[in-house]
PDB file of N, CA and C in Angstrom:
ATOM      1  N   UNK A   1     129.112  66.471  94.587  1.00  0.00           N
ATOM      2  CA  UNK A   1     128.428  67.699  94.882  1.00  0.00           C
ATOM      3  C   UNK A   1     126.980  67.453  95.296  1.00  0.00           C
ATOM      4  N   UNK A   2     126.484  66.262  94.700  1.00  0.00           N
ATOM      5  CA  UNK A   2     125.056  66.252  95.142  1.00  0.00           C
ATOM      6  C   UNK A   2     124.721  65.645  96.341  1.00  0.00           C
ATOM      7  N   UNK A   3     125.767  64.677  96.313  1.00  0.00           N
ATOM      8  CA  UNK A   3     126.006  63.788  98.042  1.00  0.00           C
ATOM      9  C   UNK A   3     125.964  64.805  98.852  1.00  0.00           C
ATOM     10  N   UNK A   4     126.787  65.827  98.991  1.00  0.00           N
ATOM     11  CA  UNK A   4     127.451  66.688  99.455  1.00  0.00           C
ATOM     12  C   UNK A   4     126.224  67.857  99.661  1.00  0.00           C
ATOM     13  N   UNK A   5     125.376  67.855  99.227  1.00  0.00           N
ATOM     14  CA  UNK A   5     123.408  68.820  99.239  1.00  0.00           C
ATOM     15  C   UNK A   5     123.034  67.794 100.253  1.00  0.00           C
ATOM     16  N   UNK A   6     122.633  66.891  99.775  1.00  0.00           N
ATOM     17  CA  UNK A   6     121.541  65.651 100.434  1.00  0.00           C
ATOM     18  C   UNK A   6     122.200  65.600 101.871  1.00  0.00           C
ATOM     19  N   UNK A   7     123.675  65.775 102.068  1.00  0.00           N
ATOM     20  CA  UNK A   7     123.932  65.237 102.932  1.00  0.00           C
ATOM     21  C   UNK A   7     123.874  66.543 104.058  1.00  0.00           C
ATOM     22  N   UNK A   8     124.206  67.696 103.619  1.00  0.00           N
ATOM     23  CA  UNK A   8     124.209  68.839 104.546  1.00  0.00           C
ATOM     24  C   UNK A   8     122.381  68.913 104.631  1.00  0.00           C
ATOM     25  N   UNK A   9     121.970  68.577 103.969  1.00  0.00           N
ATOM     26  CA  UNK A   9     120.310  69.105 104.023  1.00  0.00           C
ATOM     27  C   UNK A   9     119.361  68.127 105.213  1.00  0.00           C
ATOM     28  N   UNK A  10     119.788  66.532 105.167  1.00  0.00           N
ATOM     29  CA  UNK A  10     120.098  65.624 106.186  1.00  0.00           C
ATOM     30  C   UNK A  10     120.160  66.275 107.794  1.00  0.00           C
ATOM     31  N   UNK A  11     121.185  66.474 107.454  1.00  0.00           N
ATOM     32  CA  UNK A  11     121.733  67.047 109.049  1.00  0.00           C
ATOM     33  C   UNK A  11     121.281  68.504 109.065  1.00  0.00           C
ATOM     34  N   UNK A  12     121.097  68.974 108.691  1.00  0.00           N
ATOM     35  CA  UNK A  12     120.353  70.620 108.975  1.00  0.00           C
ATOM     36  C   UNK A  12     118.648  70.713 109.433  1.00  0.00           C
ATOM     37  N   UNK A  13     118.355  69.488 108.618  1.00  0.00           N
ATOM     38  CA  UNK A  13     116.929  69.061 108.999  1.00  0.00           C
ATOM     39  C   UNK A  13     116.303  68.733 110.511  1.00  0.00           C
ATOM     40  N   UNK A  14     115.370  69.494 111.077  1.00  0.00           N
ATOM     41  CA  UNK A  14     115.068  69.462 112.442  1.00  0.00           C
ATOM     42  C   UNK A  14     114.399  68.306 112.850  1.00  0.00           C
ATOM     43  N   UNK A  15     113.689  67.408 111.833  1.00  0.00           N
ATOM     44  CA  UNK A  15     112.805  66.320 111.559  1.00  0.00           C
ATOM     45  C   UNK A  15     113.797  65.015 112.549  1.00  0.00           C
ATOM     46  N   UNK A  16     114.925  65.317 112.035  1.00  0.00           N
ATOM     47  CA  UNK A  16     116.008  64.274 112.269  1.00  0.00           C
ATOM     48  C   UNK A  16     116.798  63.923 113.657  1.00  0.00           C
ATOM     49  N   UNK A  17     117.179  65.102 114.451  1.00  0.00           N
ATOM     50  CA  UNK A  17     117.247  65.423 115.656  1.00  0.00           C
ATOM     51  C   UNK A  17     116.571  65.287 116.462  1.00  0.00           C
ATOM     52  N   UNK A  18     117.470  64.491 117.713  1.00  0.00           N
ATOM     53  CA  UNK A  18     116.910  63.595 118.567  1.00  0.00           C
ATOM     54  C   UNK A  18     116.652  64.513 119.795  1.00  0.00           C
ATOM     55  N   UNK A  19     116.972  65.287 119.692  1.00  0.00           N
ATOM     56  CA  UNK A  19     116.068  66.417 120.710  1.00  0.00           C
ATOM     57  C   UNK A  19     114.773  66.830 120.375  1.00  0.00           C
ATOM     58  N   UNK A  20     114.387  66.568 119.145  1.00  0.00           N
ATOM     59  CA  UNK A  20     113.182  67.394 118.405  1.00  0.00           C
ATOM     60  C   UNK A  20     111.930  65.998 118.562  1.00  0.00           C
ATOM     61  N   UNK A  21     112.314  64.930 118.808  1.00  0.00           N
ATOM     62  CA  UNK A  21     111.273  64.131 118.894  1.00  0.00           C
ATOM     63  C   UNK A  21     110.657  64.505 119.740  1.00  0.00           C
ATOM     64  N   UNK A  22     108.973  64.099 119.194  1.00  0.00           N
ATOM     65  CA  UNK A  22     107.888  64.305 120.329  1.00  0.00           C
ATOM     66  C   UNK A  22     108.087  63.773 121.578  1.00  0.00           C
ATOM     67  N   UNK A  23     107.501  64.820 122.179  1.00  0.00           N
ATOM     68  CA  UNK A  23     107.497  64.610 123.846  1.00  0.00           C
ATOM     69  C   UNK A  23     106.847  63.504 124.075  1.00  0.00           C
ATOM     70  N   UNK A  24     105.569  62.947 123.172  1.00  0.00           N
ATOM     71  CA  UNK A  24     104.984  61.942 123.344  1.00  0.00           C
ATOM     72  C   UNK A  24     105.816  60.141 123.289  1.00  0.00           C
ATOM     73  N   UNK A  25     106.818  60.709 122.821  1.00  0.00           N
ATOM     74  CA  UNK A  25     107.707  59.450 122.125  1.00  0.00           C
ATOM     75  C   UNK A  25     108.384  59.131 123.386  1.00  0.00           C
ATOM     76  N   UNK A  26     109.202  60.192 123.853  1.00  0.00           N
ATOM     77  CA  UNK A  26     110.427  59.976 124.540  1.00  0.00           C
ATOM     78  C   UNK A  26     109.709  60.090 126.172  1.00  0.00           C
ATOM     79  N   UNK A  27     108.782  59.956 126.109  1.00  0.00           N
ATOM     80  CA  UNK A  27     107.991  59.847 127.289  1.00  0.00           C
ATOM     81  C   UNK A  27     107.492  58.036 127.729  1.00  0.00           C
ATOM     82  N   UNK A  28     106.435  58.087 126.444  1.00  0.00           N
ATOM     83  CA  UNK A  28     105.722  56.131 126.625  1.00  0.00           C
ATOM     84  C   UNK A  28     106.192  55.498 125.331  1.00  0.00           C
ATOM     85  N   UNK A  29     107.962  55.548 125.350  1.00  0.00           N
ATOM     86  CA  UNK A  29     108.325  54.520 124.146  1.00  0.00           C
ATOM     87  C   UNK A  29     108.227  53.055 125.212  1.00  0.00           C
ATOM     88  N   UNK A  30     108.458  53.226 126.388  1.00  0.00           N
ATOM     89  CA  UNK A  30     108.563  51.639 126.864  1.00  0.00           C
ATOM     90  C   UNK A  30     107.007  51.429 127.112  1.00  0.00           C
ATOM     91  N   UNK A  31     106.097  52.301 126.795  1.00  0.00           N
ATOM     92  CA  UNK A  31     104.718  51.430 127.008  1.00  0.00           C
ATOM     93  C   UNK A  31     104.519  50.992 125.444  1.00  0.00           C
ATOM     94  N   UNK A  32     105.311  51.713 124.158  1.00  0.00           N
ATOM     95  CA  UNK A  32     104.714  51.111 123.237  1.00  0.00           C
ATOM     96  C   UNK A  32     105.611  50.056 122.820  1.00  0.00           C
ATOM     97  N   UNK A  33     106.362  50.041 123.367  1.00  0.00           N
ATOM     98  CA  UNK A  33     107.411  48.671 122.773  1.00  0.00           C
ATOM     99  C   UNK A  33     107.317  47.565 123.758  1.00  0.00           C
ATOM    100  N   UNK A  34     106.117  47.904 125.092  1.00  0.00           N
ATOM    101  CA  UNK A  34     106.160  46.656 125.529  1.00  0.00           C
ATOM    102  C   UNK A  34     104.998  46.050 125.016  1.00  0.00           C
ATOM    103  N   UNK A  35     104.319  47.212 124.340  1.00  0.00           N
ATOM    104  CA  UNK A  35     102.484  46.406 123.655  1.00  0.00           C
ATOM    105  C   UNK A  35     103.187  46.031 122.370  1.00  0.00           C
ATOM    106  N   UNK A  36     103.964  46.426 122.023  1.00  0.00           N
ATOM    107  CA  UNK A  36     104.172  45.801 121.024  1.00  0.00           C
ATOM    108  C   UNK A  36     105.088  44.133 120.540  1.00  0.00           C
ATOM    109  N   UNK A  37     105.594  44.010 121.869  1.00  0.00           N
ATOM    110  CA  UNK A  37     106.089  42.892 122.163  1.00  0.00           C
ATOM    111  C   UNK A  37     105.007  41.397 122.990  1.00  0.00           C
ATOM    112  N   UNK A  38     103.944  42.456 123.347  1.00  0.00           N
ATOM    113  CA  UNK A  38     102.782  41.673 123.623  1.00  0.00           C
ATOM    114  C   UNK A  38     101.822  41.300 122.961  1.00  0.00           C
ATOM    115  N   UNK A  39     101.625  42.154 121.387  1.00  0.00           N
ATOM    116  CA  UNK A  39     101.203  41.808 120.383  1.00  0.00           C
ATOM    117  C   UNK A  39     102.272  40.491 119.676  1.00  0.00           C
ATOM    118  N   UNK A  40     103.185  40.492 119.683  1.00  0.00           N
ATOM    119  CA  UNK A  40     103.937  39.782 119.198  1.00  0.00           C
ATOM    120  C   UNK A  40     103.681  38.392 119.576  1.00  0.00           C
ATOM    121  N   UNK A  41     103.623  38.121 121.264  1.00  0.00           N
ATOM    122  CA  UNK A  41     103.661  37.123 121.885  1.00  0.00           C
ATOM    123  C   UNK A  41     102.142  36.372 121.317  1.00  0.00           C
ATOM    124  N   UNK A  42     101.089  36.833 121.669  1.00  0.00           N
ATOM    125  CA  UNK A  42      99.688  36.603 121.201  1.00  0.00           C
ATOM    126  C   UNK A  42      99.490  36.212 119.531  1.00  0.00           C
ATOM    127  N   UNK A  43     100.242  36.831 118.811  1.00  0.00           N
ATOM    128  CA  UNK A  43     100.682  36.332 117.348  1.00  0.00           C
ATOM    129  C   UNK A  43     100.855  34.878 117.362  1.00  0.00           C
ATOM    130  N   UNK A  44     101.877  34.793 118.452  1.00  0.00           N
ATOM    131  CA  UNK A  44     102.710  33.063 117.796  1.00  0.00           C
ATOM    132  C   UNK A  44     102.002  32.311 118.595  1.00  0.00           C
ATOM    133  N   UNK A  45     101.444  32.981 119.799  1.00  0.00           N
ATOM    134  CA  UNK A  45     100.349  32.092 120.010  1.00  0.00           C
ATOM    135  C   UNK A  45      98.984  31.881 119.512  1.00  0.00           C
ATOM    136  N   UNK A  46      98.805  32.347 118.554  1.00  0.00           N
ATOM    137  CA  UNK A  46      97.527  32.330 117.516  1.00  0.00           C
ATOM    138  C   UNK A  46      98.274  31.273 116.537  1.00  0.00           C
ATOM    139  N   UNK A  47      99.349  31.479 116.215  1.00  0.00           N
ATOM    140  CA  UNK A  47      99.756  30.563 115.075  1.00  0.00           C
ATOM    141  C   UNK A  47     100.344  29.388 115.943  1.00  0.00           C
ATOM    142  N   UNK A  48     100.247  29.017 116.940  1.00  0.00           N
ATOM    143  CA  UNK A  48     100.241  27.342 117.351  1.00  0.00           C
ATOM    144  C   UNK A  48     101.956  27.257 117.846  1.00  0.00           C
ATOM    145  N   UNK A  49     102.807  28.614 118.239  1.00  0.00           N
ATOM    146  CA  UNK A  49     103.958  28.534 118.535  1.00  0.00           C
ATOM    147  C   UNK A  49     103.492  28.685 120.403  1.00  0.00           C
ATOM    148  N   UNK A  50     103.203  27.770 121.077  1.00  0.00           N
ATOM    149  CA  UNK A  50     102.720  27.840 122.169  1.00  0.00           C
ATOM    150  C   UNK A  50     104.085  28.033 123.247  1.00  0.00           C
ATOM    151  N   UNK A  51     105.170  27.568 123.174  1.00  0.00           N
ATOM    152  CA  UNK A  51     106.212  27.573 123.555  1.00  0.00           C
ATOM    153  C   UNK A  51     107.078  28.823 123.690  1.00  0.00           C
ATOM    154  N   UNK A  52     107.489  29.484 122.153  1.00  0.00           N
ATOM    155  CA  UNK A  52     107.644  30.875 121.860  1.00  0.00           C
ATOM    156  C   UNK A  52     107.136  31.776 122.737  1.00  0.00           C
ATOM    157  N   UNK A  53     105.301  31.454 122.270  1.00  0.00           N
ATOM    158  CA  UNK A  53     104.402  32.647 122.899  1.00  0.00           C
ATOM    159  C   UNK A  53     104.773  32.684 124.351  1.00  0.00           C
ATOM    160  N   UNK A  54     104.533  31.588 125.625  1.00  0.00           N
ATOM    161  CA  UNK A  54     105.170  32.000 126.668  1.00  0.00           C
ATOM    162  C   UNK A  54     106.296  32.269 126.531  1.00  0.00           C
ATOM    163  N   UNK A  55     107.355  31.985 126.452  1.00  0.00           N
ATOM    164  CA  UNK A  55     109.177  32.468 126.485  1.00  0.00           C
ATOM    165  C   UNK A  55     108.646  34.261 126.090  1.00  0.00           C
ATOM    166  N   UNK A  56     108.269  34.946 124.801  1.00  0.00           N
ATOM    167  CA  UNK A  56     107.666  35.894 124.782  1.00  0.00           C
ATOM    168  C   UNK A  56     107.093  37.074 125.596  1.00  0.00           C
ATOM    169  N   UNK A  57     106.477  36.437 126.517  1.00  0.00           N
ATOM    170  CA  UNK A  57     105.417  37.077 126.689  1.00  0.00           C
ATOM    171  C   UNK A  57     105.732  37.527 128.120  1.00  0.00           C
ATOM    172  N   UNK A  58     107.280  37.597 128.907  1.00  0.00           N
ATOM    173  CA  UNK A  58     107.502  38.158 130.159  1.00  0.00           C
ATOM    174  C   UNK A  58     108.347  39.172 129.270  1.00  0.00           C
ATOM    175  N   UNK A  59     108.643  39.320 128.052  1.00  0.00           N
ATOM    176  CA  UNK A  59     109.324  40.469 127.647  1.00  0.00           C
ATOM    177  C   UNK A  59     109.004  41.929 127.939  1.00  0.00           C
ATOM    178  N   UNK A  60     107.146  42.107 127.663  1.00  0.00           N
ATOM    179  CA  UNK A  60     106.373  43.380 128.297  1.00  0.00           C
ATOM    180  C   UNK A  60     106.852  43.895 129.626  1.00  0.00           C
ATOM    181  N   UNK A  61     106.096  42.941 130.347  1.00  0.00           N
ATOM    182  CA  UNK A  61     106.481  43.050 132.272  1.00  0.00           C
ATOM    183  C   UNK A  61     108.174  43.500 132.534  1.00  0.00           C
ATOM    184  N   UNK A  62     109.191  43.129 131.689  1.00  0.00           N
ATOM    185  CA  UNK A  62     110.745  42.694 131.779  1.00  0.00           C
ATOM    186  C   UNK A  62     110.807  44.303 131.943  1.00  0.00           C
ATOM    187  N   UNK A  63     110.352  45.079 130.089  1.00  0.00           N
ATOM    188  CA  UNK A  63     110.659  46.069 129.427  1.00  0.00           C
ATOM    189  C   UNK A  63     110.482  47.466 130.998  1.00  0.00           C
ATOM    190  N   UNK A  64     109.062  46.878 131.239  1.00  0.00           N
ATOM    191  CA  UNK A  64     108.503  48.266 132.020  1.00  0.00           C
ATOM    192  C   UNK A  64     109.090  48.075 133.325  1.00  0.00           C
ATOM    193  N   UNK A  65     109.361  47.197 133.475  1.00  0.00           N
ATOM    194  CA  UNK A  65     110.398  47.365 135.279  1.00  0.00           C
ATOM    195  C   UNK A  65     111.490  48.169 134.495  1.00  0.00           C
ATOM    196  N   UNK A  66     112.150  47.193 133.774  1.00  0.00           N
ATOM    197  CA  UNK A  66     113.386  48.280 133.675  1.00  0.00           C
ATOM    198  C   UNK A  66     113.187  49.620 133.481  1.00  0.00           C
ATOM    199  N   UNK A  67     111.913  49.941 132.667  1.00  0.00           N
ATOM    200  CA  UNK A  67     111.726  51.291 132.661  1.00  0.00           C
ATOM    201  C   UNK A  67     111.584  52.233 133.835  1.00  0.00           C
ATOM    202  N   UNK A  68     110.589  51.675 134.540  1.00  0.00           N
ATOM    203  CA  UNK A  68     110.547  52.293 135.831  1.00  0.00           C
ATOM    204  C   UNK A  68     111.681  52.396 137.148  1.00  0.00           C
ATOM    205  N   UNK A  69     113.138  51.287 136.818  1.00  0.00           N
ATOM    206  CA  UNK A  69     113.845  51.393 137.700  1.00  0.00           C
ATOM    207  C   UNK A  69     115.105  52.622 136.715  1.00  0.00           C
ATOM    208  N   UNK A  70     114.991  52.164 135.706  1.00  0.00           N
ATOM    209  CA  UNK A  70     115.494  53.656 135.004  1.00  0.00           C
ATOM    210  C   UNK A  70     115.481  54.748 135.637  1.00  0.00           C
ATOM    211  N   UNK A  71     114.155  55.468 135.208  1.00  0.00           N
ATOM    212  CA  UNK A  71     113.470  56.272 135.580  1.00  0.00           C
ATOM    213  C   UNK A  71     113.579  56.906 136.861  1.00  0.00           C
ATOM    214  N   UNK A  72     113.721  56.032 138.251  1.00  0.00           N
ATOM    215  CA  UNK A  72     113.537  55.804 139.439  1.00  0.00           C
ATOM    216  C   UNK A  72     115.068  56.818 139.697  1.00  0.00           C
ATOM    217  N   UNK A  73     115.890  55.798 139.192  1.00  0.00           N
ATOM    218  CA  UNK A  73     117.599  56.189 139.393  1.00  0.00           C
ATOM    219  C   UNK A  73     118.021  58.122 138.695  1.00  0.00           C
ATOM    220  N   UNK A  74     117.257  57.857 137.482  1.00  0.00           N
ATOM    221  CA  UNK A  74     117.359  59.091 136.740  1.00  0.00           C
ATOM    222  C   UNK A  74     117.005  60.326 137.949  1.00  0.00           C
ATOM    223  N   UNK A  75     115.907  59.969 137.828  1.00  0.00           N
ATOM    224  CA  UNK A  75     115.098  61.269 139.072  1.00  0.00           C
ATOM    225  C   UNK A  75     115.936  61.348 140.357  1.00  0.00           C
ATOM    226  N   UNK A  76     116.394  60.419 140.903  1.00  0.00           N
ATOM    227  CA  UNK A  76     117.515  60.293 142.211  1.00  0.00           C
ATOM    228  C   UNK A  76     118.395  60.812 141.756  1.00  0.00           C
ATOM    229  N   UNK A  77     119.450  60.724 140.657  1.00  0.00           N
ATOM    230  CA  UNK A  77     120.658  61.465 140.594  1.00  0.00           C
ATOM    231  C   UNK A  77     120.287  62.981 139.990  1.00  0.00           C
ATOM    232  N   UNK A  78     119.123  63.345 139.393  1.00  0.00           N
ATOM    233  CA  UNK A  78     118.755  64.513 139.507  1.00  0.00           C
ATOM    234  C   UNK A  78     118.403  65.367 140.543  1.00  0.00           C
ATOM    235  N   UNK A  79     117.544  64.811 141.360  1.00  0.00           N
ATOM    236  CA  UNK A  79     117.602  65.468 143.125  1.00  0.00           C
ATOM    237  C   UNK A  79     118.968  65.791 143.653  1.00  0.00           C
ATOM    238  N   UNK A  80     119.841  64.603 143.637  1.00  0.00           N
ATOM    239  CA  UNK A  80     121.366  64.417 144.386  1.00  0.00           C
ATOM    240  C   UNK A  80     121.695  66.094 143.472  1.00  0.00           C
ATOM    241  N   UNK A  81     122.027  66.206 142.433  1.00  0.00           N
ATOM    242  CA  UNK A  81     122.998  67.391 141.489  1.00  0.00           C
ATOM    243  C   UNK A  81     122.206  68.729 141.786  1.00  0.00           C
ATOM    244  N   UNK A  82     120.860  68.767 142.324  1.00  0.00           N
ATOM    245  CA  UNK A  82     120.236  70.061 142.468  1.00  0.00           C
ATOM    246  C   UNK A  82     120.402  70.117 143.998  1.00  0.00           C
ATOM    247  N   UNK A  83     120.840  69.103 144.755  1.00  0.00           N
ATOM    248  CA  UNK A  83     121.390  69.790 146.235  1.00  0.00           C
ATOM    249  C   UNK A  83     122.701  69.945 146.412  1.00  0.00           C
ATOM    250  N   UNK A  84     123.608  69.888 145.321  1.00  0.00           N
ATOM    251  CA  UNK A  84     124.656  70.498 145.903  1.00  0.00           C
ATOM    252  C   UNK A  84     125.001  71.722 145.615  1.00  0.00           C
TER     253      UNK A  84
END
């Protein structure tokens, strides 16, 4: 019975729903997960992983193309469905 609270209260919760995330999120998650993968790289190259840190450190550049060719395609098949 109490699973059975927690768990309807869970899913009723607006906090949780992935429509309800900030606009800010679902907008520059690939700018913050590519700084954050560039923080990463600069890490192991502070700690003497010089090797790592480059292999690393095209992950940023990798993240935001793909983002932008995402993006690119998204907006194209949205144009294409509003002209027919």
């Amino acid at each position: 019975m109490i699973f059975y609270f927690f768990l309807h209260n869970f899913e009723e919760n607006k906090l949780y729903k992935m429509n309800k995330l900030p606009k800010f999120l679902t907008i520059y998650y690939p700018i913050i997960l590519a700084f954050i993968c560039l923080l990463y790289s600069v890490t192991l190259g502070l700690l003497g992983y010089t090797d790592e840190a480059q292999y690393s450190a095209h992950w940023p550049g990798t993240i935001l193309l793909f983002a932008i060719a995402i993006r690119q395609r998204r907006s194209d098949l949205n144009k294409k469905s509003s002209r027919r």
